[in-house]
PDB file of N, CA and C in Angstrom:
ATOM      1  N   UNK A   1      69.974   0.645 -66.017  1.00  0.00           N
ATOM      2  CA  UNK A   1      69.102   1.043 -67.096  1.00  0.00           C
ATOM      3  C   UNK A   1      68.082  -0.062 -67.357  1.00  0.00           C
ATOM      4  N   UNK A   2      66.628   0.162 -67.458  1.00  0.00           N
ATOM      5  CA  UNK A   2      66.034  -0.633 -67.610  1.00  0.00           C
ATOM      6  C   UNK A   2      66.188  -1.370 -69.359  1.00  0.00           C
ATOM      7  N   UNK A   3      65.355  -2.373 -69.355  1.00  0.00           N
ATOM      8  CA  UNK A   3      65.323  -2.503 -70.972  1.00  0.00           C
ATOM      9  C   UNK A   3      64.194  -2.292 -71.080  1.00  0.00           C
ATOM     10  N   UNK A   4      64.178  -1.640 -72.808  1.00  0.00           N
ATOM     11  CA  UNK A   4      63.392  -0.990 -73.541  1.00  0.00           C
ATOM     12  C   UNK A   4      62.455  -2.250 -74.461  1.00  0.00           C
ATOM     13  N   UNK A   5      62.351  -3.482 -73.788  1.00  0.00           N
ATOM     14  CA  UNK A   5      61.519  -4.207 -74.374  1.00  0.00           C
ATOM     15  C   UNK A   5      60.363  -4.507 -73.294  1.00  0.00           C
ATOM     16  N   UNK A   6      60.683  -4.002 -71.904  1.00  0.00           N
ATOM     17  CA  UNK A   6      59.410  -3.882 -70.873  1.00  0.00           C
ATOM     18  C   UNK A   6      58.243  -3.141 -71.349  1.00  0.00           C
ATOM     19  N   UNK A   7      57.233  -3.359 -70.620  1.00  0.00           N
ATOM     20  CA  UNK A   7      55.971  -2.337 -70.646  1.00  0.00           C
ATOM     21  C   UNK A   7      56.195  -0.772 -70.237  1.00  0.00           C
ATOM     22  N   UNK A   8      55.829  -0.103 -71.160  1.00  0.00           N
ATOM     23  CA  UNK A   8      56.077   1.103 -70.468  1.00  0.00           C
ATOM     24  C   UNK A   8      55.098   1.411 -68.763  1.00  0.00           C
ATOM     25  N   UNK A   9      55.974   2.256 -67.830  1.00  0.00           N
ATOM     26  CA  UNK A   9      55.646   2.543 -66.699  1.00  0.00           C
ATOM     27  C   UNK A   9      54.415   2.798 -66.570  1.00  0.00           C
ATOM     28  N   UNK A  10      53.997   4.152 -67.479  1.00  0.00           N
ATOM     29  CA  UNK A  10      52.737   4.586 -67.291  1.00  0.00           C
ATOM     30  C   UNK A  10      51.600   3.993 -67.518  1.00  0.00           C
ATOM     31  N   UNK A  11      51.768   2.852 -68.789  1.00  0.00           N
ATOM     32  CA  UNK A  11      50.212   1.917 -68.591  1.00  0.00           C
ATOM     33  C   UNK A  11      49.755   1.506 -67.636  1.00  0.00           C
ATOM     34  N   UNK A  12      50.684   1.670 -66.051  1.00  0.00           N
ATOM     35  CA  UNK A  12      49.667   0.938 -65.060  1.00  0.00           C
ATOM     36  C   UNK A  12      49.266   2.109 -64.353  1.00  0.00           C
ATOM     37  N   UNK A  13      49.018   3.006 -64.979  1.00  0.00           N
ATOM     38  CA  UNK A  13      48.364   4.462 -63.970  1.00  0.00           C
ATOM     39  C   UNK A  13      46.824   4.670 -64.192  1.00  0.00           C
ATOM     40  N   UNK A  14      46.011   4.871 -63.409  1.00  0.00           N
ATOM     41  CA  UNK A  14      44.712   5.007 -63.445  1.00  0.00           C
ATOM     42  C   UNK A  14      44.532   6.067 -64.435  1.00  0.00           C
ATOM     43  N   UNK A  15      43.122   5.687 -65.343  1.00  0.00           N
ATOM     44  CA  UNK A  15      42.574   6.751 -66.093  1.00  0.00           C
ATOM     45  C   UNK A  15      41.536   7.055 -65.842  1.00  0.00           C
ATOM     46  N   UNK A  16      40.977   8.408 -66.709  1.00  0.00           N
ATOM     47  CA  UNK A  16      39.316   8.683 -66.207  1.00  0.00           C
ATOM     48  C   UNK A  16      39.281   9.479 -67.623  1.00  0.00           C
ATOM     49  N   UNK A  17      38.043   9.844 -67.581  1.00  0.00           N
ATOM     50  CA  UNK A  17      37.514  10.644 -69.114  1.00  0.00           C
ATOM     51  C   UNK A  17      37.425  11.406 -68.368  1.00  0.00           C
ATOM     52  N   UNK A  18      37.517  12.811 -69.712  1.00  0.00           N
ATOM     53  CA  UNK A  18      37.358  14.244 -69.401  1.00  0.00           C
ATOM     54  C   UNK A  18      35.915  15.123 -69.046  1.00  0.00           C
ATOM     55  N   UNK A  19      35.499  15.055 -68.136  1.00  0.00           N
ATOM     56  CA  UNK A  19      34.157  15.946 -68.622  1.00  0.00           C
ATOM     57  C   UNK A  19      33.476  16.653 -69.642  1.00  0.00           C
ATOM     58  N   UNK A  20      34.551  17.136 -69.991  1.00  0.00           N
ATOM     59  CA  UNK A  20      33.903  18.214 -70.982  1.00  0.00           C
ATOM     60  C   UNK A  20      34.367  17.415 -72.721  1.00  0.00           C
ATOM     61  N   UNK A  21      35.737  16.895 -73.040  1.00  0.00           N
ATOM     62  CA  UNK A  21      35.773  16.531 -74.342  1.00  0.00           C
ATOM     63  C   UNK A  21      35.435  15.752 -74.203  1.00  0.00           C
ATOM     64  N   UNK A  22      35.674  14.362 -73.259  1.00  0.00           N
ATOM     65  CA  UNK A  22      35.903  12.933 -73.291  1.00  0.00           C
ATOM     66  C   UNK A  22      36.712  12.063 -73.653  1.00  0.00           C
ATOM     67  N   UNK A  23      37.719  13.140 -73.749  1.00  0.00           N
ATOM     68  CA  UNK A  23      39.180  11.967 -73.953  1.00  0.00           C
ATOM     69  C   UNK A  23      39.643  11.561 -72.292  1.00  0.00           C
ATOM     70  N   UNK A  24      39.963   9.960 -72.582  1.00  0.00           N
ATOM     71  CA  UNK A  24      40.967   9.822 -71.447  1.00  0.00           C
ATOM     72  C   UNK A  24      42.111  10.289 -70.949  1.00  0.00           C
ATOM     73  N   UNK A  25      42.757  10.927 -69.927  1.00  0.00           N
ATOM     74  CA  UNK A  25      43.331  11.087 -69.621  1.00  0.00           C
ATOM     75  C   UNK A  25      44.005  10.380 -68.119  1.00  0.00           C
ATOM     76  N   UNK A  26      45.331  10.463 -67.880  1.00  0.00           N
ATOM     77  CA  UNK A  26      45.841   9.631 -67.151  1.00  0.00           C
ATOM     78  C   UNK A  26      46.143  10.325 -65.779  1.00  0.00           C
ATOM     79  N   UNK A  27      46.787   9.621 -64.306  1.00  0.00           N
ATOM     80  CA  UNK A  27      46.769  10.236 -63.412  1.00  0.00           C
ATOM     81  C   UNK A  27      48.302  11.189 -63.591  1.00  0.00           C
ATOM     82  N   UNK A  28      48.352  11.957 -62.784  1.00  0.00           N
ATOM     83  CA  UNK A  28      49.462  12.614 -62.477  1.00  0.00           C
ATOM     84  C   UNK A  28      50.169  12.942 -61.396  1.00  0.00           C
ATOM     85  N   UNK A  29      51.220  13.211 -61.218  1.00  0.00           N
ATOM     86  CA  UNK A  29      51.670  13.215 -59.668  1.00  0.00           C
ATOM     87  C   UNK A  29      51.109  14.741 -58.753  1.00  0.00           C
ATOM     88  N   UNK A  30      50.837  15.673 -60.018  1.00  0.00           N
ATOM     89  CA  UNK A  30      50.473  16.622 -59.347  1.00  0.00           C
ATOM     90  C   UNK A  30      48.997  16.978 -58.540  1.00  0.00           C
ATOM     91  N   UNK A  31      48.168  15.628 -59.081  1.00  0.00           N
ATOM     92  CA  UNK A  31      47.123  15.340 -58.665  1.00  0.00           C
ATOM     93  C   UNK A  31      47.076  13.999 -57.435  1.00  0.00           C
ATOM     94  N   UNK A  32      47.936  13.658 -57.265  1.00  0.00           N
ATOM     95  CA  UNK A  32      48.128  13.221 -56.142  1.00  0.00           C
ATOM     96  C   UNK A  32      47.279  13.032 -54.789  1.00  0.00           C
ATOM     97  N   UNK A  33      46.910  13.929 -54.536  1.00  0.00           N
ATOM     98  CA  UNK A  33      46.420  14.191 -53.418  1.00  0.00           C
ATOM     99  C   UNK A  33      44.444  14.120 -53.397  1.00  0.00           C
ATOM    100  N   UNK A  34      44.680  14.778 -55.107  1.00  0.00           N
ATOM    101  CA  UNK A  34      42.876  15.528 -55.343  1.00  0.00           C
ATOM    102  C   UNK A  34      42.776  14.512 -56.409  1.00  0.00           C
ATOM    103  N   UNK A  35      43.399  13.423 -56.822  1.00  0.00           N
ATOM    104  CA  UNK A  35      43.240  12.593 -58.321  1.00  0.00           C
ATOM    105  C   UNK A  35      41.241  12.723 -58.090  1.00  0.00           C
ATOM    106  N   UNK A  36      40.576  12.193 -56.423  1.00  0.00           N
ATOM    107  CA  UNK A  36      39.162  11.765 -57.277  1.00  0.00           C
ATOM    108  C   UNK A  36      37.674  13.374 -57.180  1.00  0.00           C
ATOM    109  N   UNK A  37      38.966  13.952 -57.056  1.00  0.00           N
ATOM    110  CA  UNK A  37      38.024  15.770 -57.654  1.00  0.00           C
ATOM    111  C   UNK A  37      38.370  15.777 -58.870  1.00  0.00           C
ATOM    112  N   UNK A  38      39.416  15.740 -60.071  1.00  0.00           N
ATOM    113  CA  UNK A  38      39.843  15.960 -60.904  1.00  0.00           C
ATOM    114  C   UNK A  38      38.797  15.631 -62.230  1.00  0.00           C
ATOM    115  N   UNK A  39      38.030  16.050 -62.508  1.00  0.00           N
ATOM    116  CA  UNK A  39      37.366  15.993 -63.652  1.00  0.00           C
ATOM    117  C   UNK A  39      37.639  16.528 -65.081  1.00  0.00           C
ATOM    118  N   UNK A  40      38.852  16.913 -65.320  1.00  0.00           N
ATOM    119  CA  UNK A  40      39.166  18.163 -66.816  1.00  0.00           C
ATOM    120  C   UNK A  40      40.440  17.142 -66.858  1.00  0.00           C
ATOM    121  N   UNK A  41      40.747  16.985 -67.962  1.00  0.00           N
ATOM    122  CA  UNK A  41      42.364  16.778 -68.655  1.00  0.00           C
ATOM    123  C   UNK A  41      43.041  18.185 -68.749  1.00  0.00           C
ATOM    124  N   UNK A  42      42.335  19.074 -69.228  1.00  0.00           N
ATOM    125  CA  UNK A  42      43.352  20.871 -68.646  1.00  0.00           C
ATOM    126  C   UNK A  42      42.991  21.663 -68.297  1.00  0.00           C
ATOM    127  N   UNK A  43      43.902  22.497 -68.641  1.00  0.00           N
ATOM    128  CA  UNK A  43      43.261  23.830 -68.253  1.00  0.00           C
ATOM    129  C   UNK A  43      42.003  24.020 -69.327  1.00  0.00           C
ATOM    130  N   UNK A  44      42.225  24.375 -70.053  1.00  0.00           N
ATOM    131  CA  UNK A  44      41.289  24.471 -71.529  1.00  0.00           C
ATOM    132  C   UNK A  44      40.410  24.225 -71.198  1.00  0.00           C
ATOM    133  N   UNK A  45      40.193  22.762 -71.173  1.00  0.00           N
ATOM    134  CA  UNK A  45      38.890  22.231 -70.761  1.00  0.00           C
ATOM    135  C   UNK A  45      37.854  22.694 -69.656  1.00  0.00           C
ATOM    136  N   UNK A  46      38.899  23.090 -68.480  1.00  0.00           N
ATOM    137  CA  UNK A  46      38.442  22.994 -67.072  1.00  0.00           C
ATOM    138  C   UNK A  46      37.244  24.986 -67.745  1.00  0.00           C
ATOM    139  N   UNK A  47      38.209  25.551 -67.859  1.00  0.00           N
ATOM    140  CA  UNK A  47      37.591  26.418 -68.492  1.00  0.00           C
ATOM    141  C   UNK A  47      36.767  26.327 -69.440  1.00  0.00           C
ATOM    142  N   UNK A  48      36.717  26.412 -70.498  1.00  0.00           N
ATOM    143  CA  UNK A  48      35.673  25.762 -71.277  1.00  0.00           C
ATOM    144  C   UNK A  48      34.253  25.581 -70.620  1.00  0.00           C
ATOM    145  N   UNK A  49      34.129  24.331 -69.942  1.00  0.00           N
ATOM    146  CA  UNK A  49      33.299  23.842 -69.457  1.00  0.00           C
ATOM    147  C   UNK A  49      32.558  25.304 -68.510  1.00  0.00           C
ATOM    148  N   UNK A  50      33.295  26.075 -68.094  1.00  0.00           N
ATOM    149  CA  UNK A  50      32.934  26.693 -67.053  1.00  0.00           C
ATOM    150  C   UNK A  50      32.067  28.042 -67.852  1.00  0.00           C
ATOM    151  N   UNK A  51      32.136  28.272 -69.034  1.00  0.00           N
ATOM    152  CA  UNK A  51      31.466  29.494 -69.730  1.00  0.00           C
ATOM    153  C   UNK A  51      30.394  29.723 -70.006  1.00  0.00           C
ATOM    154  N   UNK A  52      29.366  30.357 -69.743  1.00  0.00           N
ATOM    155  CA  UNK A  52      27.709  30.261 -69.741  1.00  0.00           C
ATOM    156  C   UNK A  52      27.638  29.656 -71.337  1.00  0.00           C
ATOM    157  N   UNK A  53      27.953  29.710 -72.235  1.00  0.00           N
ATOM    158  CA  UNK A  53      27.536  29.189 -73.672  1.00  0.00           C
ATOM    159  C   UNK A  53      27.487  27.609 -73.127  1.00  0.00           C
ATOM    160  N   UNK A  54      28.735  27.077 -72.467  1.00  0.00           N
ATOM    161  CA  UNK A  54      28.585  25.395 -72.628  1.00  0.00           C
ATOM    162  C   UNK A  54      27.752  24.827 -71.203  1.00  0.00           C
ATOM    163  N   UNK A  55      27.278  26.281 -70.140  1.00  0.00           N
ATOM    164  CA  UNK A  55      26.613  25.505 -68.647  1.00  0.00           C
ATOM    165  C   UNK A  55      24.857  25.500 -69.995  1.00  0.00           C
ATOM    166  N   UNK A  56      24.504  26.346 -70.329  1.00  0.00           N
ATOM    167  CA  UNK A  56      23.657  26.585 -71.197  1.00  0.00           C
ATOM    168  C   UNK A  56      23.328  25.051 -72.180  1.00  0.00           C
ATOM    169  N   UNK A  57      24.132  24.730 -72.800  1.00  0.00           N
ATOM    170  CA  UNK A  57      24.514  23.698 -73.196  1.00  0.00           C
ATOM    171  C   UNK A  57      23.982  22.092 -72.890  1.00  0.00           C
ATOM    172  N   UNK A  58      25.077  22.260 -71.724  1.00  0.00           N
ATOM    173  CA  UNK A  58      25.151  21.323 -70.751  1.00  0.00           C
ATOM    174  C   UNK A  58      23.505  20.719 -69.765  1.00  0.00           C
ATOM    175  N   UNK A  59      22.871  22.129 -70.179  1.00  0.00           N
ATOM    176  CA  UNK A  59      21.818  22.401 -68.848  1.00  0.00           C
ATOM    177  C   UNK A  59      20.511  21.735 -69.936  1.00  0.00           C
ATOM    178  N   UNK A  60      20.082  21.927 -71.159  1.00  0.00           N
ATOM    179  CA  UNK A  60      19.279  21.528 -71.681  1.00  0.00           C
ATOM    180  C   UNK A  60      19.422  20.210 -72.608  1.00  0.00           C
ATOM    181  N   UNK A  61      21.088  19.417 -72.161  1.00  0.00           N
ATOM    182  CA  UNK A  61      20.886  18.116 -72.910  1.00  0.00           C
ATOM    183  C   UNK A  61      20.327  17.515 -71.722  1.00  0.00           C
ATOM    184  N   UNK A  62      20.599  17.945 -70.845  1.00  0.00           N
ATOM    185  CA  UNK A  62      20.626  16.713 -69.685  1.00  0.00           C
ATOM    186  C   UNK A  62      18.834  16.986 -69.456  1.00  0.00           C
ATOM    187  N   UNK A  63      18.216  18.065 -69.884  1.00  0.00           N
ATOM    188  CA  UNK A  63      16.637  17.866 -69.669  1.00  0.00           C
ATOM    189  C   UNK A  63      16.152  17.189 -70.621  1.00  0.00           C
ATOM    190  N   UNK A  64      16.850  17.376 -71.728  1.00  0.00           N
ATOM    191  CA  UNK A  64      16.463  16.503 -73.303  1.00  0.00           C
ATOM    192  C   UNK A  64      16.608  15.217 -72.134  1.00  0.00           C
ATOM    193  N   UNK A  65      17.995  14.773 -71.739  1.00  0.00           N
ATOM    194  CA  UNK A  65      17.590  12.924 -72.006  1.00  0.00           C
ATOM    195  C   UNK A  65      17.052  12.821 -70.952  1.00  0.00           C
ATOM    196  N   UNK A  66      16.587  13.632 -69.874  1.00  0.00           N
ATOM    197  CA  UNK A  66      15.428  13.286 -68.453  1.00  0.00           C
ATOM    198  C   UNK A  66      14.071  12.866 -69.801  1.00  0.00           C
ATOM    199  N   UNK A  67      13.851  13.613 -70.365  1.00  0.00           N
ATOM    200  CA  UNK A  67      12.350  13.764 -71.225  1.00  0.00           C
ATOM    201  C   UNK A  67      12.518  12.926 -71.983  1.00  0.00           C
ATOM    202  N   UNK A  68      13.370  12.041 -72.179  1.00  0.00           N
ATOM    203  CA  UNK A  68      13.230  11.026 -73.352  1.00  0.00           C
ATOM    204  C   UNK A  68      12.552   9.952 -73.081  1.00  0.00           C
ATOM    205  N   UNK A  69      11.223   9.008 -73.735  1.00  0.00           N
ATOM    206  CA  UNK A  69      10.693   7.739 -73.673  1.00  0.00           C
ATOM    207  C   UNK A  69      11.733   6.467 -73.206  1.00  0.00           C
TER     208      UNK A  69
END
């Protein structure tokens, strides 16, 4: 049994932000293979992101900050 005054395991696992909220999220084993495709923390998100209201969204900030001084 380890002791419970170590670092926990998972602080040494790579993180990345979410695309769409921007929370960090951590690696997983089930991503394993695809960890540097993985852009969404979930499902939710992954969806989300994918619905004409937020490509709509998405599509005229990014011309806003091209056009910015």
């Amino acid at each position: 049994m380890k002791p419970s005054a170590s670092m926990p395991h998972h602080q040494d696992r790579p993180t990345k932000l979410c695309a769409f909220c921007g929370r960090p999220f951590q690696w997983r084993r089930k991503w394993k293979a695809v960890w540097e495709e993985v852009r969404y923390c979930s499902d939710r998100c992954r969806s989300s992101a994918r619905t004409p209201e937020n490509r709509r969204r998405r599509a005229s900030s990014s011309s806003e900050a091209d056009n910015s001084p």
